[in-house]
N, C-alpha and C. Protein backbone atom coordinates (compact mmCIF):
# COMPACT_ATOMS: atom_id res chain seq x y z
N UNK A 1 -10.15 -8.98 -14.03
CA UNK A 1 -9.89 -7.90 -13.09
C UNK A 1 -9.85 -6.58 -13.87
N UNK A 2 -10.45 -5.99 -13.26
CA UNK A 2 -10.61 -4.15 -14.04
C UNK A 2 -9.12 -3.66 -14.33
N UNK A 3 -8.66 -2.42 -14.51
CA UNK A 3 -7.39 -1.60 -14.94
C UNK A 3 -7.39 -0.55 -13.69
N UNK A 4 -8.32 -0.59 -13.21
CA UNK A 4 -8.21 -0.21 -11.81
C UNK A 4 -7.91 -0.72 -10.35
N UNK A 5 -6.75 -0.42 -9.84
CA UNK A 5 -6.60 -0.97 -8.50
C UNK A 5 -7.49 -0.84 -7.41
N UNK A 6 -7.65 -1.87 -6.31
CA UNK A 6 -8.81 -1.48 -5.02
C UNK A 6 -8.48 -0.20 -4.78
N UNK A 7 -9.41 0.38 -3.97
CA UNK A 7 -10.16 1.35 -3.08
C UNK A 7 -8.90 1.21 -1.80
N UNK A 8 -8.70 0.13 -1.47
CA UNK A 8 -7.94 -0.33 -0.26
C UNK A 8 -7.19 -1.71 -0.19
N UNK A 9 -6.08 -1.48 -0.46
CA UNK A 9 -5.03 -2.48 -0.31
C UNK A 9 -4.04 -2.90 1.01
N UNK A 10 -3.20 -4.47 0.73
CA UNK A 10 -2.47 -4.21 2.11
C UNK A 10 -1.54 -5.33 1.63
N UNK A 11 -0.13 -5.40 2.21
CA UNK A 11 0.45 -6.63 1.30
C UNK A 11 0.59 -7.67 2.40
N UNK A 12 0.11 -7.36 3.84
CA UNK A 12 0.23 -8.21 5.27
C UNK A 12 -0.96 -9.22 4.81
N UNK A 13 -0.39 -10.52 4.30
CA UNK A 13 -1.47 -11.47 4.44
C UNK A 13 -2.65 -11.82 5.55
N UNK A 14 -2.22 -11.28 6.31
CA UNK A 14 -3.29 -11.73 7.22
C UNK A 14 -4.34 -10.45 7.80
N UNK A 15 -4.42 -9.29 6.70
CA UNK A 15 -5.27 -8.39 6.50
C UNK A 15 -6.22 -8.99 5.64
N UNK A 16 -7.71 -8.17 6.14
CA UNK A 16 -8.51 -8.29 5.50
C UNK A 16 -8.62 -7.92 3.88
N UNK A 17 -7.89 -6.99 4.06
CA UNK A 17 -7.60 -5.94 2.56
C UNK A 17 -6.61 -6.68 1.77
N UNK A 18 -6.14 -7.64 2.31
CA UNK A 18 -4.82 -8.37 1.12
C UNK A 18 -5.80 -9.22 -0.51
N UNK A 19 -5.01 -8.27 -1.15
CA UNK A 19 -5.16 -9.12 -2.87
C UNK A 19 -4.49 -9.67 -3.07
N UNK A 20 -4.34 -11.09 -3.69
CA UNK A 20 -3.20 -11.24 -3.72
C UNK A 20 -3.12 -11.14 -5.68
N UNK A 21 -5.03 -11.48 -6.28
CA UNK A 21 -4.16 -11.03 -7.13
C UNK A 21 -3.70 -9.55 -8.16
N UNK A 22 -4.35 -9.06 -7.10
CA UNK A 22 -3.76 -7.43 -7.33
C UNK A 22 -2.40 -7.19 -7.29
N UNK A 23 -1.49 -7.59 -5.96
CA UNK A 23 -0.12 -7.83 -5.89
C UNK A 23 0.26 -8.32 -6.63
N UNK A 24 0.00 -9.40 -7.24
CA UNK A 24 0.70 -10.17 -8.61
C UNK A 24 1.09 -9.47 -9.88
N UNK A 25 -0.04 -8.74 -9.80
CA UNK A 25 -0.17 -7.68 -11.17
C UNK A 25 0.85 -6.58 -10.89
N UNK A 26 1.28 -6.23 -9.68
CA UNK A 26 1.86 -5.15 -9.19
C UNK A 26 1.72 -3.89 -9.14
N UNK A 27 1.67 -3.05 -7.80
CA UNK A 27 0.78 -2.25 -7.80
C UNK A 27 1.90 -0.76 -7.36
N UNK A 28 1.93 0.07 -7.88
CA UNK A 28 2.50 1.81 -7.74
C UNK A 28 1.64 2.78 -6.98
N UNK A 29 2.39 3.18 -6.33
CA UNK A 29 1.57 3.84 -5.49
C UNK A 29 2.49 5.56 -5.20
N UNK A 30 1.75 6.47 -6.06
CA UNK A 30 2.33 7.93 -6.03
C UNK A 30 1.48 8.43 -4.60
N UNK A 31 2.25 9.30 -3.59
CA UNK A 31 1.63 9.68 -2.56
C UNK A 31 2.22 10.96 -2.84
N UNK A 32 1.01 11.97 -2.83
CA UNK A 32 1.54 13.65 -3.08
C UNK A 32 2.63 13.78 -4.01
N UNK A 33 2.17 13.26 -5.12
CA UNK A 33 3.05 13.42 -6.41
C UNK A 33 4.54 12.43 -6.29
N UNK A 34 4.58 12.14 -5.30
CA UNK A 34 5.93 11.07 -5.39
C UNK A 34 5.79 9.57 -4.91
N UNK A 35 6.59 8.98 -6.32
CA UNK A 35 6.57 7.96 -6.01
C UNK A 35 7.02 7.12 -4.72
N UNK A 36 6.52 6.10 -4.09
CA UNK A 36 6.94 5.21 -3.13
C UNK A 36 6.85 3.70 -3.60
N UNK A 37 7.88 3.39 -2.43
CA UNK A 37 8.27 2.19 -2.94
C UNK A 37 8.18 1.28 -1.42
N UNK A 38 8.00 1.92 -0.21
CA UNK A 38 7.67 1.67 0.87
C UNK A 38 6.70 1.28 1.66
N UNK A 39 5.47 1.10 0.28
CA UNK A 39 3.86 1.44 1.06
C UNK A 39 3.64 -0.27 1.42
N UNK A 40 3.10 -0.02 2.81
CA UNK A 40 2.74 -1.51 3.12
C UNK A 40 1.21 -1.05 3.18
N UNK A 41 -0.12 -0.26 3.04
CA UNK A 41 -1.09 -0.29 2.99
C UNK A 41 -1.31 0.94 2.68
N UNK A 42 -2.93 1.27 1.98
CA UNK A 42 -2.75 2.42 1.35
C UNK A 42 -4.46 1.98 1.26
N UNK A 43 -5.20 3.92 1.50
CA UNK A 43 -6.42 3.59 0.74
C UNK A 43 -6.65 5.34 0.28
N UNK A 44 -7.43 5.11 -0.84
CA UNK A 44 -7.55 5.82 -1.74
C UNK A 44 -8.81 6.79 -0.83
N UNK A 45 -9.94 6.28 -1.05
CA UNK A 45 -11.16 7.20 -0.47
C UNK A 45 -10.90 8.02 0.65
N UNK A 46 -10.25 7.49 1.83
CA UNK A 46 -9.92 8.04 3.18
C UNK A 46 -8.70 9.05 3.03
N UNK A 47 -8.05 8.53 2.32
CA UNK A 47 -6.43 9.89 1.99
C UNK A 47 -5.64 9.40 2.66
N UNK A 48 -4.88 7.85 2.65
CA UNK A 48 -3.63 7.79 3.50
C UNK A 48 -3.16 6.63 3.33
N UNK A 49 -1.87 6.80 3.36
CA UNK A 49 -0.70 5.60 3.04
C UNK A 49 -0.25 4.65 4.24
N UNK A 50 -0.15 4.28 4.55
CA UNK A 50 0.68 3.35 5.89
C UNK A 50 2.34 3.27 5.42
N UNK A 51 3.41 3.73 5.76
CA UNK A 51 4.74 3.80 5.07
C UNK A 51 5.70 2.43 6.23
N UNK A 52 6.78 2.04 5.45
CA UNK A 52 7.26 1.30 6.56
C UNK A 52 8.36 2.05 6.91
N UNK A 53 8.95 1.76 8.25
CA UNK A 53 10.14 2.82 9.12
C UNK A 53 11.09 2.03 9.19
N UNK A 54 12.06 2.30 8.02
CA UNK A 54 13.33 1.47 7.91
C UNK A 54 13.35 -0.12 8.21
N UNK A 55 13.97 -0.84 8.84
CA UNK A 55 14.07 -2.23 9.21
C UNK A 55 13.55 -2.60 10.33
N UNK A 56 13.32 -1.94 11.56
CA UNK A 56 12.80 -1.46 12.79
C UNK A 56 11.71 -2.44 12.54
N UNK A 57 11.23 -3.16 13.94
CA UNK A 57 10.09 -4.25 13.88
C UNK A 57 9.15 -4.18 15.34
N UNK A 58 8.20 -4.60 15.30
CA UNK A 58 7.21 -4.35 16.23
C UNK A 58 7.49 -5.49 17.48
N UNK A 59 6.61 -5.26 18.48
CA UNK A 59 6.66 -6.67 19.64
C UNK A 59 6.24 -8.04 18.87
N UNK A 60 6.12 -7.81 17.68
CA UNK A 60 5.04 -9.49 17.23
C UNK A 60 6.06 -9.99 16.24
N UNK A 61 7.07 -9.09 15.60
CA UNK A 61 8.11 -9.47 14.61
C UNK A 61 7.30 -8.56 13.21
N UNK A 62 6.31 -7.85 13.13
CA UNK A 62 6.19 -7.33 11.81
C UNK A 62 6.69 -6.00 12.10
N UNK A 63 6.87 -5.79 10.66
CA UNK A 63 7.80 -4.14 10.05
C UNK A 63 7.01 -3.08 10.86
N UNK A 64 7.58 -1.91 11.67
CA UNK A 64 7.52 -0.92 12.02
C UNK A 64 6.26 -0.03 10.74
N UNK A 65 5.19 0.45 11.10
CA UNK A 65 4.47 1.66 10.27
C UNK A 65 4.70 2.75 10.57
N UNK A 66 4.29 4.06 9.55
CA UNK A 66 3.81 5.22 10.59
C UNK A 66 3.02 5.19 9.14
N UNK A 67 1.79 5.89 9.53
CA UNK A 67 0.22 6.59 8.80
C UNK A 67 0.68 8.18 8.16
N UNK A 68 0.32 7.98 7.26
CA UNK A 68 0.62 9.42 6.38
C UNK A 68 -0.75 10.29 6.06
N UNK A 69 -1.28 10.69 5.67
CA UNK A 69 -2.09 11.50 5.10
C UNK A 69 -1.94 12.39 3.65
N UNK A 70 -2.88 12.23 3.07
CA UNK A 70 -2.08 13.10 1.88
C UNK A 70 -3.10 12.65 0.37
N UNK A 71 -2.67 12.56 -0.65
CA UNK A 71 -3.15 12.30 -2.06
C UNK A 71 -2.67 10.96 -2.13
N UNK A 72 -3.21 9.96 -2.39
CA UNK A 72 -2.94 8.20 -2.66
C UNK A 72 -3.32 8.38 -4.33
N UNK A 73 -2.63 7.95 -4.89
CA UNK A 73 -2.84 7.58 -6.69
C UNK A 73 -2.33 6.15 -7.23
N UNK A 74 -3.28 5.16 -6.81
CA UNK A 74 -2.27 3.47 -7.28
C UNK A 74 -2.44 3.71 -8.15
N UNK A 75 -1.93 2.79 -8.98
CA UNK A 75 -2.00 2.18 -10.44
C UNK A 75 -0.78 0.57 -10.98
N UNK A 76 -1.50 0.64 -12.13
CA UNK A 76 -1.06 -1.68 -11.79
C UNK A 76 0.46 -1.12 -12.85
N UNK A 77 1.31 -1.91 -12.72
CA UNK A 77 2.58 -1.62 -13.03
C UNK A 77 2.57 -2.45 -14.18
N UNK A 78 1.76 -3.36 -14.68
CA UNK A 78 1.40 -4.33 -15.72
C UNK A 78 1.58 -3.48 -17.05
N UNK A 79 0.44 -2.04 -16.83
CA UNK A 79 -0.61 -1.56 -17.45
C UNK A 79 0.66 -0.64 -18.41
């Protein structure tokens, strides 16, 4: 695996975008210069984070999102 993280990540297994072994490696994700620790999906080319909203859960039982916009910068936490 490269020293570079995907283009587009997601940690919801049942996304198309899930690595798992990208996740393994562990992945950082600075959005507009600050770190997060919240990101449940994120892509680099397009400009935007997916953040999760406290504990709050949807009609299906998964975590609450809201969509950000902004500067995405992963990088593997290995490295």
């Amino acid at each position: 695996m490269s020293d570079t993280p995907p283009d587009r990540l997601s940690v919801d297994p049942e996304s198309p975008h899930h690595n798992e072994e990208a996740l393994a490696r562990g992945v950082g994700v600075r959005f507009n210069g600050a770190e997060k620790t919240n990101v449940e999906e994120y892509c680099v080319s397009e400009g935007w984070v997916r953040l999760a909203v406290g504990k709050t859960l949807d009609r299906r039982g998964k975590q609450l999102t809201i969509r950000y916009s902004g500067t995405v910068e992963p990088y593997f936490q290995d490295v």
